[in-house]
Every structure is written in structure tokens, then in C-alpha cells.
C-alpha atoms as a PDB file:
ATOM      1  CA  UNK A   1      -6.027 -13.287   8.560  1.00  0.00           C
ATOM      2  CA  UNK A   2      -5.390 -14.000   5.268  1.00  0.00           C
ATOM      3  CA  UNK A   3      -6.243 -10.482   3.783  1.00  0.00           C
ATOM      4  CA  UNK A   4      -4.527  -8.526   6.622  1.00  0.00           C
ATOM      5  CA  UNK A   5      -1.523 -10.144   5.738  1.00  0.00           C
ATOM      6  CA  UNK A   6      -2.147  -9.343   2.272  1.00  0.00           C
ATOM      7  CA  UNK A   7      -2.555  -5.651   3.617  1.00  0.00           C
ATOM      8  CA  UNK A   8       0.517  -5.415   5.392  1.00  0.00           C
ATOM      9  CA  UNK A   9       2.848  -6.998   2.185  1.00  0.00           C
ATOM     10  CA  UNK A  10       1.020  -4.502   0.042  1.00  0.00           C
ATOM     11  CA  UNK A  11       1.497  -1.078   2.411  1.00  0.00           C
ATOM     12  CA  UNK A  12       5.288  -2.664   2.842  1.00  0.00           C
ATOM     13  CA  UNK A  13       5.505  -3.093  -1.029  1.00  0.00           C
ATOM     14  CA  UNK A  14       4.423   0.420  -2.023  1.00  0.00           C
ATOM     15  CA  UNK A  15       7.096   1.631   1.026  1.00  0.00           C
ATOM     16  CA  UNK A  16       9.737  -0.433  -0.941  1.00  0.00           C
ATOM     17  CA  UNK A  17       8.238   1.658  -4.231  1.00  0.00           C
ATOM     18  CA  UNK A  18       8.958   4.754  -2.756  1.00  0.00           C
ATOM     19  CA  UNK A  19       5.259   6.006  -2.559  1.00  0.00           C
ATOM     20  CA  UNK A  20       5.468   7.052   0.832  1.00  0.00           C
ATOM     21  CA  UNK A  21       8.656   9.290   0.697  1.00  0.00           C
ATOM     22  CA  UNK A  22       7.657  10.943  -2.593  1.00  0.00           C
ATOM     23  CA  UNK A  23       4.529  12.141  -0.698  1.00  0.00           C
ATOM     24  CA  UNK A  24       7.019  13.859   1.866  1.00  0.00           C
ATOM     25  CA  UNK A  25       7.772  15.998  -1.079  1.00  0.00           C
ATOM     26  CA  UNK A  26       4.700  16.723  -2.355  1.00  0.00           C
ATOM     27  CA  UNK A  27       3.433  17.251   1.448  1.00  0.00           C
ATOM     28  CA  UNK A  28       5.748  20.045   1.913  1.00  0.00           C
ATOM     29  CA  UNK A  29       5.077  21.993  -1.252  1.00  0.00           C
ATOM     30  CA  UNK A  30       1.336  21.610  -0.229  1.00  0.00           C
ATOM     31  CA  UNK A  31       2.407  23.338   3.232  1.00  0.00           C
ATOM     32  CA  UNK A  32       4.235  25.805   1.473  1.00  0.00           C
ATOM     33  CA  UNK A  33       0.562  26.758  -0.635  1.00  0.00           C
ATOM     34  CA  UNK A  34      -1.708  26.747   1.965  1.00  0.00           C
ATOM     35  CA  UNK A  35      -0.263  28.610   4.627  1.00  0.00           C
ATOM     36  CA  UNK A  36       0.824  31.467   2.014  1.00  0.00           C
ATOM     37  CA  UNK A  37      -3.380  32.046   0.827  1.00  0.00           C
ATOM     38  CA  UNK A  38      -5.471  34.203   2.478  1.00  0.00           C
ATOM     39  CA  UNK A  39      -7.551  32.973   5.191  1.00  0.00           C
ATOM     40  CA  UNK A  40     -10.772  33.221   3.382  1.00  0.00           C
ATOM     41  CA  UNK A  41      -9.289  31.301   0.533  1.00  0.00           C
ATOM     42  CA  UNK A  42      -7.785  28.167   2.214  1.00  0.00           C
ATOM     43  CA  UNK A  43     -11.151  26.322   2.483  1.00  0.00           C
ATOM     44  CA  UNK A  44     -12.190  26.268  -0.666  1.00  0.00           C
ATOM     45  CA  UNK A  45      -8.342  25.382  -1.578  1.00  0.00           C
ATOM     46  CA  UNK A  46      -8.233  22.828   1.319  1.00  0.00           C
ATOM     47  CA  UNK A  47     -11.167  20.941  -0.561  1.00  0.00           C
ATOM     48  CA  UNK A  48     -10.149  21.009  -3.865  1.00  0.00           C
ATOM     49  CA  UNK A  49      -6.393  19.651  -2.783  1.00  0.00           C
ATOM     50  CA  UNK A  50      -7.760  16.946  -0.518  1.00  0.00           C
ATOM     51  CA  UNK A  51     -10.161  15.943  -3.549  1.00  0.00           C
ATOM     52  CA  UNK A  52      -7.854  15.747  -6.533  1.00  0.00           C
ATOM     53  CA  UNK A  53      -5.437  14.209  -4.523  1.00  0.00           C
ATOM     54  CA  UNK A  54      -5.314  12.485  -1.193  1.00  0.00           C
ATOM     55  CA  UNK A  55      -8.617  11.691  -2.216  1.00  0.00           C
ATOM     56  CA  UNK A  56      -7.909  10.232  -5.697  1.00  0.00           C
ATOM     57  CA  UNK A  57      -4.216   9.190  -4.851  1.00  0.00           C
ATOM     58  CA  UNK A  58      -5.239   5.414  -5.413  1.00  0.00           C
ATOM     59  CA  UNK A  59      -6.622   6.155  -9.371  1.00  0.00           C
ATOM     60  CA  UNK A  60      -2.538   7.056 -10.249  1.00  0.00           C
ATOM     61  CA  UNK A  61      -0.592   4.454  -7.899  1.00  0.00           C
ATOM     62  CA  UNK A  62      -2.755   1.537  -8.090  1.00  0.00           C
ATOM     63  CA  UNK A  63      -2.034   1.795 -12.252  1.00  0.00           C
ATOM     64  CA  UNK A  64       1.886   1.745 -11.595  1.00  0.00           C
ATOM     65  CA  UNK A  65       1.616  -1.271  -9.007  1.00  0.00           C
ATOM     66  CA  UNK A  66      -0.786  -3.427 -11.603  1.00  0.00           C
ATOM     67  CA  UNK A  67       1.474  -2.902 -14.311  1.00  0.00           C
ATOM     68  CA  UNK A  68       4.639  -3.694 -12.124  1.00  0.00           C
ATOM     69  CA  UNK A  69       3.201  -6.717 -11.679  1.00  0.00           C
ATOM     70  CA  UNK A  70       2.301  -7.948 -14.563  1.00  0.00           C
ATOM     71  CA  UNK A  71       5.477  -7.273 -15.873  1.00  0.00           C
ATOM     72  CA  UNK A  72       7.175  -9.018 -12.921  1.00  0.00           C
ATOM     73  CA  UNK A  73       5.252 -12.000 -13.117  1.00  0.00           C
ATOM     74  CA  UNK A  74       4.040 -11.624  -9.766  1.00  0.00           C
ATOM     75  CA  UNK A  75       0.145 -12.760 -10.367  1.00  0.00           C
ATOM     76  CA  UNK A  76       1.367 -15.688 -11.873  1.00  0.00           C
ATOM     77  CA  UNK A  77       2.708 -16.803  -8.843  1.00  0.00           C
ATOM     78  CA  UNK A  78       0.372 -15.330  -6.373  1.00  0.00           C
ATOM     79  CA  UNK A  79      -2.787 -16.418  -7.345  1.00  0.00           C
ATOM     80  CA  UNK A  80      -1.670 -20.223  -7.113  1.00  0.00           C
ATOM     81  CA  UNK A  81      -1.976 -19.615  -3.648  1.00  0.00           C
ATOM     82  CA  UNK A  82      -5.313 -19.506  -2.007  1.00  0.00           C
ATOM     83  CA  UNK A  83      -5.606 -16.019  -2.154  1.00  0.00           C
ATOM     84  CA  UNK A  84      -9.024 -14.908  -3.742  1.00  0.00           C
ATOM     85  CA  UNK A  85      -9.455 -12.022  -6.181  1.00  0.00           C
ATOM     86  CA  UNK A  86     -11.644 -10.134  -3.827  1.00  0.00           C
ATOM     87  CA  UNK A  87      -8.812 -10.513  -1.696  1.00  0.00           C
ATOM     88  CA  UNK A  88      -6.601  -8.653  -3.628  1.00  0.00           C
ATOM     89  CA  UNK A  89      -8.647  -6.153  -4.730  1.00  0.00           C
ATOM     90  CA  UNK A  90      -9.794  -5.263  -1.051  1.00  0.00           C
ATOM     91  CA  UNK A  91      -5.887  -5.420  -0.062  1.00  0.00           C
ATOM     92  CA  UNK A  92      -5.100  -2.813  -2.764  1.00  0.00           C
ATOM     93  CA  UNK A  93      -8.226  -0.677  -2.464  1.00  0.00           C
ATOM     94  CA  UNK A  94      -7.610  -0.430   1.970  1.00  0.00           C
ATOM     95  CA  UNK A  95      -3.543   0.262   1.674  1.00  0.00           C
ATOM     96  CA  UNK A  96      -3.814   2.806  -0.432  1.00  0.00           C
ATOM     97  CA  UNK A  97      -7.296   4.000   0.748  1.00  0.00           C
ATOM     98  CA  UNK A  98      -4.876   4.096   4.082  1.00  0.00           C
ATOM     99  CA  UNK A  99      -2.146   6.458   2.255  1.00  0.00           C
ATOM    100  CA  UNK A 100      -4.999   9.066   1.264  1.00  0.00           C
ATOM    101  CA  UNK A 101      -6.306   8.830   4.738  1.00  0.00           C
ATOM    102  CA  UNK A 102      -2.351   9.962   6.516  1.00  0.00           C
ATOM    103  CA  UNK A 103      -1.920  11.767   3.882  1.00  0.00           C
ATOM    104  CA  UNK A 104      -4.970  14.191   4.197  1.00  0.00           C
ATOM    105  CA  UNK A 105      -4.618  14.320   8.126  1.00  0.00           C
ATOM    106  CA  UNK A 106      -1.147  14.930   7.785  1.00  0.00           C
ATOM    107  CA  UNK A 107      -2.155  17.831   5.489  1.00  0.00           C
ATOM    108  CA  UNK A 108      -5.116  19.483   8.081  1.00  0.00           C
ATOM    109  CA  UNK A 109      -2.578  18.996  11.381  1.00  0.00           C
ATOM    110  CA  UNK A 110       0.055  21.106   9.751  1.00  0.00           C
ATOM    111  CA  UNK A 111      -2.320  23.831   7.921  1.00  0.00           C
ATOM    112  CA  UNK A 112      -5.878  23.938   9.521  1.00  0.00           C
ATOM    113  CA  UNK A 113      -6.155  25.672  12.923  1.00  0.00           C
ATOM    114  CA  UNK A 114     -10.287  25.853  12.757  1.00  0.00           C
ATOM    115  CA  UNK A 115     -12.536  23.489  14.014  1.00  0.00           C
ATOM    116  CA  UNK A 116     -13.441  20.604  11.548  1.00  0.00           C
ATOM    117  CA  UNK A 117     -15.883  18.078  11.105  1.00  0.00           C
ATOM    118  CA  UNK A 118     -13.370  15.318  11.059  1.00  0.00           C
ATOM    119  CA  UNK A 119     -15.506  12.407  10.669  1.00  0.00           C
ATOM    120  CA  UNK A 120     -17.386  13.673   7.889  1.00  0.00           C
ATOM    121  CA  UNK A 121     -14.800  15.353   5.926  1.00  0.00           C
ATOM    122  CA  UNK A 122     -12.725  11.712   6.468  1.00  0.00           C
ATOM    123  CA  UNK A 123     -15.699   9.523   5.253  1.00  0.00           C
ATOM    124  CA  UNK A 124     -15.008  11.537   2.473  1.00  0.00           C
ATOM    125  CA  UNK A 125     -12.119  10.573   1.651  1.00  0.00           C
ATOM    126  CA  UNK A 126     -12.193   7.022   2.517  1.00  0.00           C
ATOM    127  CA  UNK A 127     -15.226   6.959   0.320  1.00  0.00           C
ATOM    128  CA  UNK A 128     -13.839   8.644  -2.555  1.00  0.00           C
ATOM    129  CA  UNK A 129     -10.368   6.471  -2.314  1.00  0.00           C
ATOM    130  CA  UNK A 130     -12.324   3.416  -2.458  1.00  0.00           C
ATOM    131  CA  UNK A 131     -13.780   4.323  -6.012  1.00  0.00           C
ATOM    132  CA  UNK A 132     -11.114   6.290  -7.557  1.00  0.00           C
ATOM    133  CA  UNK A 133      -9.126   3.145  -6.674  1.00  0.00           C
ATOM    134  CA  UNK A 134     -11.548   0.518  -7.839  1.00  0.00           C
ATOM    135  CA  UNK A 135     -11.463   3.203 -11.397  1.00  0.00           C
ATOM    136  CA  UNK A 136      -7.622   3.134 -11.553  1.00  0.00           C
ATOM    137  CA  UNK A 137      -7.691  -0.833 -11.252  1.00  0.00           C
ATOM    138  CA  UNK A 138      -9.550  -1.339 -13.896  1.00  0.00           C
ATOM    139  CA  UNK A 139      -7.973   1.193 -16.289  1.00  0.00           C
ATOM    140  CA  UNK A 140      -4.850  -0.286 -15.299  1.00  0.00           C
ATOM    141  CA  UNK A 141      -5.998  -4.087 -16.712  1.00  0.00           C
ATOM    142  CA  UNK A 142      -6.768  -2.639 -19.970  1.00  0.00           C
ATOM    143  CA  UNK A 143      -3.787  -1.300 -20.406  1.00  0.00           C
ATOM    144  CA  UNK A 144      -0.775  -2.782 -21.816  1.00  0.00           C
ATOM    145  CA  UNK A 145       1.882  -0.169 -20.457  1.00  0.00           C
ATOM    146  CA  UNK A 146       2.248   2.192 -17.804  1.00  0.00           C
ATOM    147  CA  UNK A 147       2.802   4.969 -20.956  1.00  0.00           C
ATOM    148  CA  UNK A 148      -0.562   3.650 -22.288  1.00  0.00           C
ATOM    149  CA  UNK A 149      -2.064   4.202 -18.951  1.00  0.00           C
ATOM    150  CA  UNK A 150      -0.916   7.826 -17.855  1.00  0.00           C
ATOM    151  CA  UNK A 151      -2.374   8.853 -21.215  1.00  0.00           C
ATOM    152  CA  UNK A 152      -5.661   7.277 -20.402  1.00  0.00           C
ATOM    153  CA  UNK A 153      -6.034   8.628 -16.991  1.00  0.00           C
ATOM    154  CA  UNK A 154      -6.508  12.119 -17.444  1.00  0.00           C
ATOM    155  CA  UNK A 155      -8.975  11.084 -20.110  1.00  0.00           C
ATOM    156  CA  UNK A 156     -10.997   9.124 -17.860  1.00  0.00           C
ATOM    157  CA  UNK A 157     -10.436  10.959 -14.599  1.00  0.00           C
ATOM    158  CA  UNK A 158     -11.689  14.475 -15.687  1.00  0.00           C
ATOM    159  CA  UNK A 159     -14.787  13.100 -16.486  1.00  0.00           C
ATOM    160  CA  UNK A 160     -15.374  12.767 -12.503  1.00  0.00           C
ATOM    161  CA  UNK A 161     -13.844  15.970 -11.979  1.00  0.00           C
ATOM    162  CA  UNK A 162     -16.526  17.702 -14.169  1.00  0.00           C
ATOM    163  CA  UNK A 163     -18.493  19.076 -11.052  1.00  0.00           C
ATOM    164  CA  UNK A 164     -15.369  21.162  -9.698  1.00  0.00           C
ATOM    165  CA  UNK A 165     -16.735  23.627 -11.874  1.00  0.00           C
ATOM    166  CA  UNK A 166     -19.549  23.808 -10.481  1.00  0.00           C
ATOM    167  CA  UNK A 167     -17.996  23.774  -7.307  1.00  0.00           C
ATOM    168  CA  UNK A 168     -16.187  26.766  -8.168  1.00  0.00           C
ATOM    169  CA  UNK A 169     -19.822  28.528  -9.427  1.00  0.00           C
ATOM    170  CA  UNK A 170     -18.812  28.468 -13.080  1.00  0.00           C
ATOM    171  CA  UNK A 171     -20.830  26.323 -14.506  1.00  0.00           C
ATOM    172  CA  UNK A 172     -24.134  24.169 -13.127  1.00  0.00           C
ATOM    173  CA  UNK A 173     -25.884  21.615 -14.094  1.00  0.00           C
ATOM    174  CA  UNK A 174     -28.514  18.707 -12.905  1.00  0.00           C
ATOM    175  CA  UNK A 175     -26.396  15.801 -14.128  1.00  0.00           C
ATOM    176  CA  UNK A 176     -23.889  17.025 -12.024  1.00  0.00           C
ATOM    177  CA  UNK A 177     -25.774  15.214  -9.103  1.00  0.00           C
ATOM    178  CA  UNK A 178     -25.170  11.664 -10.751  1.00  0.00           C
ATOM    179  CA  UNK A 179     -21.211  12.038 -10.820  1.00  0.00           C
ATOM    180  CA  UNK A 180     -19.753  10.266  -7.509  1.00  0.00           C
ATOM    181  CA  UNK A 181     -17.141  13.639  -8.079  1.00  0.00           C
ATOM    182  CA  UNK A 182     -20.061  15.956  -6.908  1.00  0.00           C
ATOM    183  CA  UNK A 183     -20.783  13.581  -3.983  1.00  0.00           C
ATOM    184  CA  UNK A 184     -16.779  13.725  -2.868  1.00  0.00           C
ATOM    185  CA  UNK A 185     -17.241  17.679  -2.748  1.00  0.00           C
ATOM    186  CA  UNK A 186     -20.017  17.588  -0.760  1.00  0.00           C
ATOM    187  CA  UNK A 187     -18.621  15.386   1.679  1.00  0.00           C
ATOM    188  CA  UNK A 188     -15.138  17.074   1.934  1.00  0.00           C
ATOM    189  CA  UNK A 189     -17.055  20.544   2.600  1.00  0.00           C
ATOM    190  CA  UNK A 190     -18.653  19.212   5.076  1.00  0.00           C
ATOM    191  CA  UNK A 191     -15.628  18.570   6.484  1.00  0.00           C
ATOM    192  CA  UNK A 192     -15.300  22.714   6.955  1.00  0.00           C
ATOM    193  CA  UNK A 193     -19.150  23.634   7.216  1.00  0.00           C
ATOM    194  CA  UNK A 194     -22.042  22.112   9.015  1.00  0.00           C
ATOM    195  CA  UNK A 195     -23.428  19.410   6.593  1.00  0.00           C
ATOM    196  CA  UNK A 196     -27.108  19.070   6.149  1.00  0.00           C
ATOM    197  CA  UNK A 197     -28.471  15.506   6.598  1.00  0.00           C
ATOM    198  CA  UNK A 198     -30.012  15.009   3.276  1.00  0.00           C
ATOM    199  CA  UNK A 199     -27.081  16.129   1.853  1.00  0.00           C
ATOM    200  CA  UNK A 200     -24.868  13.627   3.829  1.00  0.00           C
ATOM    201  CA  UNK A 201     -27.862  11.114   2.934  1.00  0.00           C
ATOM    202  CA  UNK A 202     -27.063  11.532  -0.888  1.00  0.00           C
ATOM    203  CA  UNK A 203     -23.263  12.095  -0.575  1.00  0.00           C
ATOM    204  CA  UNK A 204     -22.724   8.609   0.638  1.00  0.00           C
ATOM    205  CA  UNK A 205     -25.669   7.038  -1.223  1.00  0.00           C
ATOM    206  CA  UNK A 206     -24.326   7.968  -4.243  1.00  0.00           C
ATOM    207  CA  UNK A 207     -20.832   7.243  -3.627  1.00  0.00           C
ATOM    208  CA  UNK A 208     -21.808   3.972  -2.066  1.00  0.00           C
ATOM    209  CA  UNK A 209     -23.831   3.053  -5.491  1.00  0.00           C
ATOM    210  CA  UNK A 210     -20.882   3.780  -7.142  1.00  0.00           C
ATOM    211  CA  UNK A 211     -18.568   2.045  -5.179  1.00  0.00           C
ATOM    212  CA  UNK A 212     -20.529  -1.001  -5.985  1.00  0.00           C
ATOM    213  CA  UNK A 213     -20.483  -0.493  -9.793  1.00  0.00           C
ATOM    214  CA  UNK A 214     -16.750   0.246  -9.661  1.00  0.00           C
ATOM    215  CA  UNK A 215     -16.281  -3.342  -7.820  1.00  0.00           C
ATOM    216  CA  UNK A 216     -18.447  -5.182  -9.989  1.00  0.00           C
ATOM    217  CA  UNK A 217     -16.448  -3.394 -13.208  1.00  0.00           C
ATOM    218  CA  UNK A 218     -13.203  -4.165 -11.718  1.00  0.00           C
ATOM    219  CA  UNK A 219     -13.882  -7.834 -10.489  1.00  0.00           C
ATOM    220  CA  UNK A 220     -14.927  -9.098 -13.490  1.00  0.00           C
ATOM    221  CA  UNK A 221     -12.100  -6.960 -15.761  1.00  0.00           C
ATOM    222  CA  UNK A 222      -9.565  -8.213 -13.573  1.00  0.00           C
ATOM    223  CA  UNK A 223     -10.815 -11.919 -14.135  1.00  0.00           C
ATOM    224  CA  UNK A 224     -11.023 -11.906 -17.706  1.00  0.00           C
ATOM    225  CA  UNK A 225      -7.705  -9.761 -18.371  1.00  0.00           C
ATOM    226  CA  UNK A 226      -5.540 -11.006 -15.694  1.00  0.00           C
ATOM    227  CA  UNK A 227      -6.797 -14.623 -13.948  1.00  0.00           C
ATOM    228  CA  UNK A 228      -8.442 -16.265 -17.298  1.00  0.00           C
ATOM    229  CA  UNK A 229      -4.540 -15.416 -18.836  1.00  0.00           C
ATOM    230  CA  UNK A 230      -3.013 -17.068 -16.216  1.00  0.00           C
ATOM    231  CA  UNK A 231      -4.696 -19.932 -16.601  1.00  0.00           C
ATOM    232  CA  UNK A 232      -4.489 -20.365 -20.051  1.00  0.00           C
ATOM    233  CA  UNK A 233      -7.555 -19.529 -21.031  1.00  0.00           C
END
């Protein structure tokens, strides 16, 4: 009970932060792309929007809420409650793991008219929220500003975007395999064209693996940079 109201303040919170209605914005121009490409074109384009951002919206907004914050004082006075850190971490990784979800249906409703593999091509995105999110967090507690963080993100970010090039049959190679980005493609094609099983095997394997890294970084970051400074320590 405790975490879903933790949930709902947070979804309310980035409403009040204007999240939401700067997406209505961005939504539009999206519409405005996609139903101006050639047919043949707007899958591949479909995939590569929903990945760099629906997909990854969490990496660039959980950064800004972090840093508001800490520079509100708000952990200071929330964790003297009971609330646990993996509470707040799960609270910040579902709402905005929520956001990329509307956001990316929202997004197919108004510009895909073929048949989709929904589920797939949305465990793609929830999977791929969760990490990119779990990234941004941690970024975001080694940083001391929100300037200090935009410059870090692209820095960190690309490196995960490094198999859109192969996605795009410019460049290939093995090690490709090992970067959760590769694993997000896969799974957001599907999405468009029949997915193989060992292919959906390895796209959520992988992901998965690297969902539980990406906790285990962020958990203990945010307890050393955030909770061990509150208490003085």
C-alpha cells in the first residue's frame, strides 16, 4: 500500500512538473514525422523513435526529479518516514516506466494502421524503461547539478545506443549482442515483424541481466550518496 501510494504522489508530482504536457508537444511533432514518410520507411522510423525516446524517457526525467530534490530538501524529510529505498526506487522506475508506456501507445494509435505485435513490442518498452531509468538514477546521484548531469548523459547514453548502427546495417559487430541497446531493438521490431523465440529468449534475458545490474548499481549509489548524507555519515 505503501509503494502505490508512493506511485501515485510521484505520477502526480511529475504532472505538477509539467512532464506530461510537454510530451503533448513533442507527441504532435512526432505525428507530424511519421505520417509525412513513406510507408516503407515508417517502421524502421517507428522503432528508432519509440527506442530513443518513449523507451529511454526515464534516463532524462528521472535526473531532473533527483536533483529537484536534493535541492529541495525533500529526502531529508522523506526518508524519516518508513519508506524504504527500494521503495523509492521502484516508485520512480514504474511512474515513469508508466509515461513511456502512454506515451508509445499514444504514438502507434495515432500513426500505425498495420497489425502489431503489441505485447511484444510493449515488453519492450517496459523493459527498456526499467533500465534506462535505473541508468539515469544513478547518473543523477553523482551529479552535483542538473548542468553537470545533461552533460554527462549523452556521454553515457550513446554508449547503449551503439547498436543503432547496426540496426541501420552500417556497422556490425559481436559485442553488439552484450549491449541491453541491441536487446531493446530486437524487442521493439518485434513489435512490427514476427519475432523468433530465441530471439525473444535473449532479448529479455539480456535486458533482464541488466536490469539487475542497473538495480544493484543504483541501490547501493543511492545509499552511499544520498541516505549515508542524510544521516550524517
Amino acid at each position: 500500500m505503501r509503494l502505490i501510494n508512493t506511485i501515485k504522489y510521484d505520477v502526480l508530482s511529475q504532472f505538477r512538473y509539467g512532464f506530461y504536457y510537454a510530451y503533448i508537444a513533442i507527441l504532435i511533432l512526432y505525428y507530424g514525422l511519421l505520417t509525412n514518410i513513406p510507408t516503407e520507411l515508417r517502421n524502421d522510423i517507428e522503432v528508432l523513435i519509440i527506442f530513443s525516446d518513449p523507451s529511454a524517457v526515464g534516463y532524462f526525467i528521472i535526473g531532473g526529479i533527483l536533483l529537484l530534490e536534493k535541492d529541495q530538501n525533500t529526502m531529508e524529510n522523506l526518508f524519516v518516514t518508513p519508506i524504504r529505498i527500494y521503495e523509492y526506487i521502484f516508485s520512480k522506475v514504474i511512474s515513469l516506466t508508466l509515461l513511456a508506456v502512454l506515451i508509445t501507445i499514444i504514438i502507434l494509435m495515432t500513426t500505425w494502421n498495420e497489425p502489431l505485435h503489441l505485447f511484444t513490442l510493449l515488453l519492450g518498452v517496459i523493459l527498456t524503461s526499467i533500465f534506462f531509468t535505473l541508468l539515469g538514477l544513478t547518473a543523477a546521484v553523482y551529479s552535483n547539478s542538473l548542468n553537470e548531469y545533461l552533460l554527462k548523459a549523452p556521454l553515457i547514453v550513446s554508449v547503449f545506443y551503439l547498436p543503432v548502427v547496426e540496426y541501420l546495417n552500417i556497422y556490425h559487430h559481436p559485442l553488439f549482442n552484450i549491449i541491453p541497446g541491441k536487446a531493446s531493438l530486437v524487442l521493439l521490431e518485434g513489435g512490427f515483424e514476427e519475432l523468433e523465440p530465441l530471439s525473444l529468449v535473449y532479448a529479455v534475458a539480456t535486458l533482464s541481466a541488466w536490469i539487475v545490474l542497473a538495480y544493484m548499481l543504483a541501490y547501493r549509489s543511492f545509499y552511499k550518496r544520498i541516505i549515508l548524507r542524510i544521516e550524517g555519515r
